[in-house]
N, C-alpha and C. Protein backbone atom coordinates (compact mmCIF):
# COMPACT_ATOMS: atom_id res chain seq x y z
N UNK A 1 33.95 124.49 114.84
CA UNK A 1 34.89 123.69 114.09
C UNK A 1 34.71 124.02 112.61
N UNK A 2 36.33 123.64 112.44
CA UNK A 2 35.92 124.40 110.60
C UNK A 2 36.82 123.83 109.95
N UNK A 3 36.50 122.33 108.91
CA UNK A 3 37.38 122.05 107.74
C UNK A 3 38.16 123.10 106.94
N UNK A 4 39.26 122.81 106.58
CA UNK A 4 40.09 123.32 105.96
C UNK A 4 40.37 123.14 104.94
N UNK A 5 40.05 123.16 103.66
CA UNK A 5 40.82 121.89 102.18
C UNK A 5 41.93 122.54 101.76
N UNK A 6 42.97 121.78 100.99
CA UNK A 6 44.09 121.72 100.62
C UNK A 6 44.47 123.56 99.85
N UNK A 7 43.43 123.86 99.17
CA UNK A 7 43.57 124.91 98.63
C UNK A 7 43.28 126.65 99.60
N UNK A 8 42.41 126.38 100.68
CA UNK A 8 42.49 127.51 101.39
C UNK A 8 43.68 127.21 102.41
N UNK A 9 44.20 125.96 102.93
CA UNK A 9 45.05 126.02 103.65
C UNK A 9 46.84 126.77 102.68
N UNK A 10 46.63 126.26 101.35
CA UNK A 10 47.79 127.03 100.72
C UNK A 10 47.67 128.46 100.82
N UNK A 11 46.74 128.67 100.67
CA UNK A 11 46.24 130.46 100.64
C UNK A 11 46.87 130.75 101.99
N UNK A 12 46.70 130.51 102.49
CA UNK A 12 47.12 130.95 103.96
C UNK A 12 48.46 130.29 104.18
N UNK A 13 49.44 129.62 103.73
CA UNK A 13 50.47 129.64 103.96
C UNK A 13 51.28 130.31 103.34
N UNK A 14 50.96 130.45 102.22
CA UNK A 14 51.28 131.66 101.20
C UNK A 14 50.88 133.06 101.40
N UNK A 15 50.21 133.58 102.49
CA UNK A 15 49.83 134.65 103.40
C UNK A 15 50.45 135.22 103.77
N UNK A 16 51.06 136.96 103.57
CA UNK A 16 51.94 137.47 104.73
C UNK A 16 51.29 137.12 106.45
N UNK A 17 50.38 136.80 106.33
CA UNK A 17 49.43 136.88 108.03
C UNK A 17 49.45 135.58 108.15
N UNK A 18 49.28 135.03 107.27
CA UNK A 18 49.30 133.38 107.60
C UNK A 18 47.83 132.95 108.06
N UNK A 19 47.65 132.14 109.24
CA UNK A 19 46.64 131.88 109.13
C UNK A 19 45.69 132.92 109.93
N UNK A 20 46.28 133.79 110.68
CA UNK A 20 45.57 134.72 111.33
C UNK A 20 44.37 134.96 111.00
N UNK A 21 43.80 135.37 110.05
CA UNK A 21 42.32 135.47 109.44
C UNK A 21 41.69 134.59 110.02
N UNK A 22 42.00 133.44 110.45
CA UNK A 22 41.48 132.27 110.71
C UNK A 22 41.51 131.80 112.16
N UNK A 23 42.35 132.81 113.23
CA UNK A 23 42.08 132.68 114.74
C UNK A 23 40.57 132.73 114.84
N UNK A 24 40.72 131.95 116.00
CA UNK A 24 39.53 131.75 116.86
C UNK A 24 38.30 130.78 116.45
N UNK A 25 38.79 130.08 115.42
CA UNK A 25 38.01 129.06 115.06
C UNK A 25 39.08 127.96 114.86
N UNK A 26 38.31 126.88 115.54
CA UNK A 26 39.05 125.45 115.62
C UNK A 26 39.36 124.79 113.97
N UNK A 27 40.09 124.76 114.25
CA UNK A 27 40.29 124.10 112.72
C UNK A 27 41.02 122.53 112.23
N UNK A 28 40.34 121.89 111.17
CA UNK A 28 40.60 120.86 111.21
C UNK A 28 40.68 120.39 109.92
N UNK A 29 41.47 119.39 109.66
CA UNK A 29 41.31 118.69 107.85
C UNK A 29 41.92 117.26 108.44
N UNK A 30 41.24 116.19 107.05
CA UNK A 30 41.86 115.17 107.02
C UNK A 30 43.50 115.14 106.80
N UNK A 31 44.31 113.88 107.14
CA UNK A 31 45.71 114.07 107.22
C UNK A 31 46.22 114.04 105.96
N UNK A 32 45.52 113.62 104.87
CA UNK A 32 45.85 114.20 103.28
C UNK A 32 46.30 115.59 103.10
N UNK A 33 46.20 116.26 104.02
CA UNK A 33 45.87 118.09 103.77
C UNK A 33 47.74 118.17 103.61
N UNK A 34 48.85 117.34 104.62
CA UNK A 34 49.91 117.36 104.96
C UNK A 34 50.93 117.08 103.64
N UNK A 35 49.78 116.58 102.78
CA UNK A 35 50.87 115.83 101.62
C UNK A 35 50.16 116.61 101.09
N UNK A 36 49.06 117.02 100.50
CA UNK A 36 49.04 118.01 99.43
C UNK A 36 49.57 119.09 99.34
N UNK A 37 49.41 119.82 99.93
CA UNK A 37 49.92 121.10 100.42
C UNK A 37 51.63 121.16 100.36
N UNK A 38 52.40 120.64 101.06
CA UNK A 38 53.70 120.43 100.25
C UNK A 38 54.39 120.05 98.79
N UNK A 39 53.01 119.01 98.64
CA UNK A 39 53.36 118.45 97.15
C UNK A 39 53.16 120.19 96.14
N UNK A 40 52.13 121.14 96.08
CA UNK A 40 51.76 122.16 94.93
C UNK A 40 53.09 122.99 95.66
N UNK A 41 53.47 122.67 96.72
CA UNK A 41 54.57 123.82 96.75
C UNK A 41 55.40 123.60 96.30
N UNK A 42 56.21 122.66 96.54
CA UNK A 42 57.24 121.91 95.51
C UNK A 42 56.75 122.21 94.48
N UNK A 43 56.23 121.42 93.72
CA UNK A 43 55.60 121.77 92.21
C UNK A 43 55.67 123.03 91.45
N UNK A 44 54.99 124.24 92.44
CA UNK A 44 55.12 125.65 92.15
C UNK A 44 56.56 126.45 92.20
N UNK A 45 57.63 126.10 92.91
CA UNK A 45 58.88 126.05 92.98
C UNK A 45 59.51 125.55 91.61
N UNK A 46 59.39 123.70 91.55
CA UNK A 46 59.87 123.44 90.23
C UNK A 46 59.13 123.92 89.25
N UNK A 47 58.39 124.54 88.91
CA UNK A 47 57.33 125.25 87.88
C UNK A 47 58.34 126.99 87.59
N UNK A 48 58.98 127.49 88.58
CA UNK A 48 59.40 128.33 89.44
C UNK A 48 58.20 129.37 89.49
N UNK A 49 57.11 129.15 89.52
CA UNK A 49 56.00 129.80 89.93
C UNK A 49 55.79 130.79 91.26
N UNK A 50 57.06 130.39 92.42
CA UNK A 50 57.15 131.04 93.69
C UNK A 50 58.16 130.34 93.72
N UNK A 51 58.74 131.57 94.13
CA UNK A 51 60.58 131.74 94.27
C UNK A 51 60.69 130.24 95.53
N UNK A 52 61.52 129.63 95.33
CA UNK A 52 62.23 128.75 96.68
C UNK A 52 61.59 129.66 98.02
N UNK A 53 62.30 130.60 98.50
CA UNK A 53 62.36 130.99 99.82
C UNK A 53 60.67 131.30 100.45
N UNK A 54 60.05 131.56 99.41
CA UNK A 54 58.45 131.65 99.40
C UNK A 54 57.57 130.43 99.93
N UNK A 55 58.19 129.84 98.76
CA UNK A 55 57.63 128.31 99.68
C UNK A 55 57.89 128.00 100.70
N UNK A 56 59.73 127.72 100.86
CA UNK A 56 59.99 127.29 102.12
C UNK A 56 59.05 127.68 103.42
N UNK A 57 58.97 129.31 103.00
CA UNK A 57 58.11 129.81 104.29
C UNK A 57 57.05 129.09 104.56
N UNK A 58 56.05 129.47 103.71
CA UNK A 58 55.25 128.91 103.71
C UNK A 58 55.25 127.56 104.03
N UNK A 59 55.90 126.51 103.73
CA UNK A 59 56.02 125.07 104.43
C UNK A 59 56.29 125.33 106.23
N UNK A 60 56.50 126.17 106.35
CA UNK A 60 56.65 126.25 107.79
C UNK A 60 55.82 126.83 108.15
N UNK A 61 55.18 127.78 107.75
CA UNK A 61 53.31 128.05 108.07
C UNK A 61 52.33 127.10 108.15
N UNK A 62 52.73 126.06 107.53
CA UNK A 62 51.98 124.56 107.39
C UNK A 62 52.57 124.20 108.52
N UNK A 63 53.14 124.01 108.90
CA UNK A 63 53.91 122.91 109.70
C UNK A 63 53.73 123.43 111.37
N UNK A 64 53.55 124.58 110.97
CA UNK A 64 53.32 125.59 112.53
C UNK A 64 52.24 126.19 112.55
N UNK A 65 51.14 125.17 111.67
CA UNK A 65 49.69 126.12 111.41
C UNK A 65 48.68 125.30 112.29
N UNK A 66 47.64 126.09 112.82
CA UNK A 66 46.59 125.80 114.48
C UNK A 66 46.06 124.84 113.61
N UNK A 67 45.98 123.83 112.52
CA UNK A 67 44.83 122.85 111.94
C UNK A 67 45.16 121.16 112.60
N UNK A 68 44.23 120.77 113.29
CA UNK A 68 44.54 119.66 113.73
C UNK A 68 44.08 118.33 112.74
N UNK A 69 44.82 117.50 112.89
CA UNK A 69 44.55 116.08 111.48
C UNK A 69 43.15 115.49 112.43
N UNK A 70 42.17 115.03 111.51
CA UNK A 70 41.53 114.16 112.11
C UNK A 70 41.03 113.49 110.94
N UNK A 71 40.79 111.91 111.70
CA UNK A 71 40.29 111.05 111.16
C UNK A 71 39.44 109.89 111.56
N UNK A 72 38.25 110.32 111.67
CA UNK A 72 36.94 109.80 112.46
C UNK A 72 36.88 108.46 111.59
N UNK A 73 36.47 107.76 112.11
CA UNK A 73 35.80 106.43 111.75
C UNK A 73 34.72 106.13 110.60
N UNK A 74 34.99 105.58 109.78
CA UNK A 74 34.18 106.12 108.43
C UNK A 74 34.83 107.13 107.57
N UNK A 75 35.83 107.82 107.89
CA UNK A 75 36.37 108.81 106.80
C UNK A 75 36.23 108.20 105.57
N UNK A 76 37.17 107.58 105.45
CA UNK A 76 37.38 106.59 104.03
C UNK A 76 36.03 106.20 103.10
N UNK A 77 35.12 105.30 103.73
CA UNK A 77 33.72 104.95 103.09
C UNK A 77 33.35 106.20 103.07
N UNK A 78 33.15 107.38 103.54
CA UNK A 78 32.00 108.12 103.46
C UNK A 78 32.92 109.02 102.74
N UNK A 79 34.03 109.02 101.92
CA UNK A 79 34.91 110.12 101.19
C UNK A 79 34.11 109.08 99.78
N UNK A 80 34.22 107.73 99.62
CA UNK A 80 34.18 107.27 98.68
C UNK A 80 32.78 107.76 97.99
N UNK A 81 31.85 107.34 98.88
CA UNK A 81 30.43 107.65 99.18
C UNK A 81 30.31 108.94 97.98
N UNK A 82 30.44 109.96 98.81
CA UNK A 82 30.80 111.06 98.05
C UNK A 82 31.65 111.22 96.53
N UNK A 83 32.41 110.97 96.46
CA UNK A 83 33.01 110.84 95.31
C UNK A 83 32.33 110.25 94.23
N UNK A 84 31.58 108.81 94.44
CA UNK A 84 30.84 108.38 93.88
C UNK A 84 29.45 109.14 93.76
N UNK A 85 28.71 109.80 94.12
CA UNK A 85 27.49 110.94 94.11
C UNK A 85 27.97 111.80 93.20
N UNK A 86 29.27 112.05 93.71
CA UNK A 86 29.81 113.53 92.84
C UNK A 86 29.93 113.06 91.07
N UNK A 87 30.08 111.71 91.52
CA UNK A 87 31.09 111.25 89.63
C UNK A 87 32.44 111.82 89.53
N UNK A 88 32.92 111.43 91.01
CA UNK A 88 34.20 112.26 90.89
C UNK A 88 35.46 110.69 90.44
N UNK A 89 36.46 110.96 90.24
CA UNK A 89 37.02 109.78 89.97
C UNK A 89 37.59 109.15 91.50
N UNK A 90 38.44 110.32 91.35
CA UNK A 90 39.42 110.47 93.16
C UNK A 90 38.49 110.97 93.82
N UNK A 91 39.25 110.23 95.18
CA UNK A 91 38.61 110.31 96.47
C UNK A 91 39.14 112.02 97.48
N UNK A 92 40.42 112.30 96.80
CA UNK A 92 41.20 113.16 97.77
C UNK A 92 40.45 114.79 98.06
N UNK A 93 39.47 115.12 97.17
CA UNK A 93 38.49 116.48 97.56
C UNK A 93 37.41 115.55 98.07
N UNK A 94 36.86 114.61 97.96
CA UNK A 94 35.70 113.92 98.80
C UNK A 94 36.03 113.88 100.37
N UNK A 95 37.59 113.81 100.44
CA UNK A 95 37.63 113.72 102.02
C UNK A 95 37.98 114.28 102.58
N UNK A 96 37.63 115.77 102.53
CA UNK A 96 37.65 117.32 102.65
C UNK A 96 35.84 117.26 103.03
N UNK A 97 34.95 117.09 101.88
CA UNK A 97 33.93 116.69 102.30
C UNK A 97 33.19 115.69 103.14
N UNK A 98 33.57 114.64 103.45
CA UNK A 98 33.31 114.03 103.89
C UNK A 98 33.65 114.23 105.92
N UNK A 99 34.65 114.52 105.58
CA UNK A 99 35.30 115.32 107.20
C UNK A 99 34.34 116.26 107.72
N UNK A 100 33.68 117.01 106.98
CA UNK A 100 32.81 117.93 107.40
C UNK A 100 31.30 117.47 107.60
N UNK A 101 31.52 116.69 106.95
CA UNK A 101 29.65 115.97 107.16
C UNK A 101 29.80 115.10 108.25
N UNK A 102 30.90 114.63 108.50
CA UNK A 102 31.16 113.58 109.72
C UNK A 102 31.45 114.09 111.20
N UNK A 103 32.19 115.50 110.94
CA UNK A 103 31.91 116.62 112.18
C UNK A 103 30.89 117.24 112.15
N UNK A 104 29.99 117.56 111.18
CA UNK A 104 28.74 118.10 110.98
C UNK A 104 29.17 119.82 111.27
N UNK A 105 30.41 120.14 110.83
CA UNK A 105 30.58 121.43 110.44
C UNK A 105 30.63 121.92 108.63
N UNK A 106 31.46 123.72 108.70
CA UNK A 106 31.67 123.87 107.34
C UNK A 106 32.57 123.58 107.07
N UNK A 107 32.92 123.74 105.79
CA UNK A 107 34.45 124.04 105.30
C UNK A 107 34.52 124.47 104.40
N UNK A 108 35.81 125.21 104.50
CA UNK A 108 36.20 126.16 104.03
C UNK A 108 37.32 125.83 102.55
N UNK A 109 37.19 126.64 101.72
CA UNK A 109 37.64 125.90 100.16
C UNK A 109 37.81 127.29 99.35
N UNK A 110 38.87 127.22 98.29
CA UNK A 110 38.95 128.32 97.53
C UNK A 110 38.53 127.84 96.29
N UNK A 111 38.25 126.39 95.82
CA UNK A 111 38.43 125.72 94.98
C UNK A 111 36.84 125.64 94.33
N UNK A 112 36.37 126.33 93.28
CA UNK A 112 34.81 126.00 92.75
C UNK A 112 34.58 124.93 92.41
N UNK A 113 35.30 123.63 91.53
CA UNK A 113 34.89 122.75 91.56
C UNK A 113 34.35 121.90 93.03
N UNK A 114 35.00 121.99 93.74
CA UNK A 114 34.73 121.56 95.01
C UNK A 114 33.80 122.43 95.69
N UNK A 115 33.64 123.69 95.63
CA UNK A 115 32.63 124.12 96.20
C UNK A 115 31.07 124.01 95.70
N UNK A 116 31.24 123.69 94.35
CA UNK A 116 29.80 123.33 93.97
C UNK A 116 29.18 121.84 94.78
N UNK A 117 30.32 120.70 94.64
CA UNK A 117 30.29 119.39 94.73
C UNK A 117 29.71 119.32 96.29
N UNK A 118 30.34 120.32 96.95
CA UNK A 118 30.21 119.96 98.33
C UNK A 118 29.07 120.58 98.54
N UNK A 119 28.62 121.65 98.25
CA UNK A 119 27.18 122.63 98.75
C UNK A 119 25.87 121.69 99.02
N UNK A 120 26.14 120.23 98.06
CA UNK A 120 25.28 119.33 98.13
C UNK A 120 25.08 118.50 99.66
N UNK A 121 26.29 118.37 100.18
CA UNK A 121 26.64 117.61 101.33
C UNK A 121 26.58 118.65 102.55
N UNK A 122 27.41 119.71 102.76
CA UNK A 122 27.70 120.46 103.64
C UNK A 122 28.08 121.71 103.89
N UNK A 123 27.53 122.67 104.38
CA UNK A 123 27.77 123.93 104.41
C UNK A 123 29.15 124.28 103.55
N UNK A 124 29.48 125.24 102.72
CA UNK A 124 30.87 125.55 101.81
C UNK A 124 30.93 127.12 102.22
N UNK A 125 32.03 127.37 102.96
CA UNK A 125 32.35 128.26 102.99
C UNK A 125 33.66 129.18 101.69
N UNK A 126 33.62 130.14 101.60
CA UNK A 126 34.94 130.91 101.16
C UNK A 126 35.18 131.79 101.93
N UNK A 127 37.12 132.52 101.48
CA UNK A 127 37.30 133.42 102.58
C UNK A 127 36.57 134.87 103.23
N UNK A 128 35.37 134.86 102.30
CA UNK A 128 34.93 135.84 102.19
C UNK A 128 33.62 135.53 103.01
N UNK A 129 33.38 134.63 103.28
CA UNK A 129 32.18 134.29 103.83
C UNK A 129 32.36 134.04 105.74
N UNK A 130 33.73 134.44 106.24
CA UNK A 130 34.00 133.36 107.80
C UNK A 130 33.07 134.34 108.32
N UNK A 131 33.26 135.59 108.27
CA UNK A 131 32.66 136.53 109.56
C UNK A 131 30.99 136.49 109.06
N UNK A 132 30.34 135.74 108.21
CA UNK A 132 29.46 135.40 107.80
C UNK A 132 28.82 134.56 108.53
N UNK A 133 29.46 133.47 109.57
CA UNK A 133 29.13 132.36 109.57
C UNK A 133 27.49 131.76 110.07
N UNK A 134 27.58 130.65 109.57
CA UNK A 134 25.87 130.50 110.42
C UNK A 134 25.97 130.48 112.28
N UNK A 135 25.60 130.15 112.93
CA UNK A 135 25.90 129.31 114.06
C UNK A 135 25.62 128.14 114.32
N UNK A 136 27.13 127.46 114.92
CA UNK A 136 27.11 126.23 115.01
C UNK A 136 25.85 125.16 115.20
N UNK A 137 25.83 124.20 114.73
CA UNK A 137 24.19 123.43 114.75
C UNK A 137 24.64 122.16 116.09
């Protein structure tokens, strides 16, 4: 099993391959992942940062992408938890982390602020690191 955060899941919808890189591992994020991820595309569109038709795709790489929502019991407290350790203000990269300490897998992030924050809590992967991986504990 392998968290997903908001920023490697854009990478990969924004992917000619999409998420392919990423067969054969189960994949998972909190259901925040659904609204972020549309929200920077929009954004990057009205920014015109990536043409309309770019995104669109990509919103349908999201929408048709192998990551299943989960939300274990405790998400919430144990995102806060975190956030508060971190000195973070928001909760919404804590529960990226927190998902992963609660499946007791990695996850995966393009994002350094978040990858420092999390290294504390739970294995942090980048894309450069999957065929790396430890084995599962």
């Amino acid at each position: 099993m392998l968290v997903l955060d908001a920023s490697a899941a854009l990478a990969a919808c924004l992917a000619q391959d999409g998420f392919d890189r990423l067969s054969g591992e189960e994949l998972v994020a909190p259901p925040l992942l659904w609204s972020e991820v549309p929200s920077v595309l929009h954004e990057q569109v009205w920014r015109r940062a990536v043409p309309e038709p770019v995104a669109r795709a990509a919103l349908e790489r999201l929408i048709e992408a192998p990551v299943s929502p989960k939300r274990p019991a405790g998400l919430l407290r144990e995102a806060w938890r975190v956030a508060d350790e971190l000195g973070w203000a928001k909760t919404y990269d804590a529960e990226y982390v927190a998902l992963a300490r609660l499946q007791r897998c990695p996850l995966l992030t393009l994002d350094g602020r978040l990858r420092r924050g999390a290294s504390r809590f739970v294995e942090v992967l980048g894309p450069t690191q999957l065929g790396r991986r430890r084995p599962p504990r």
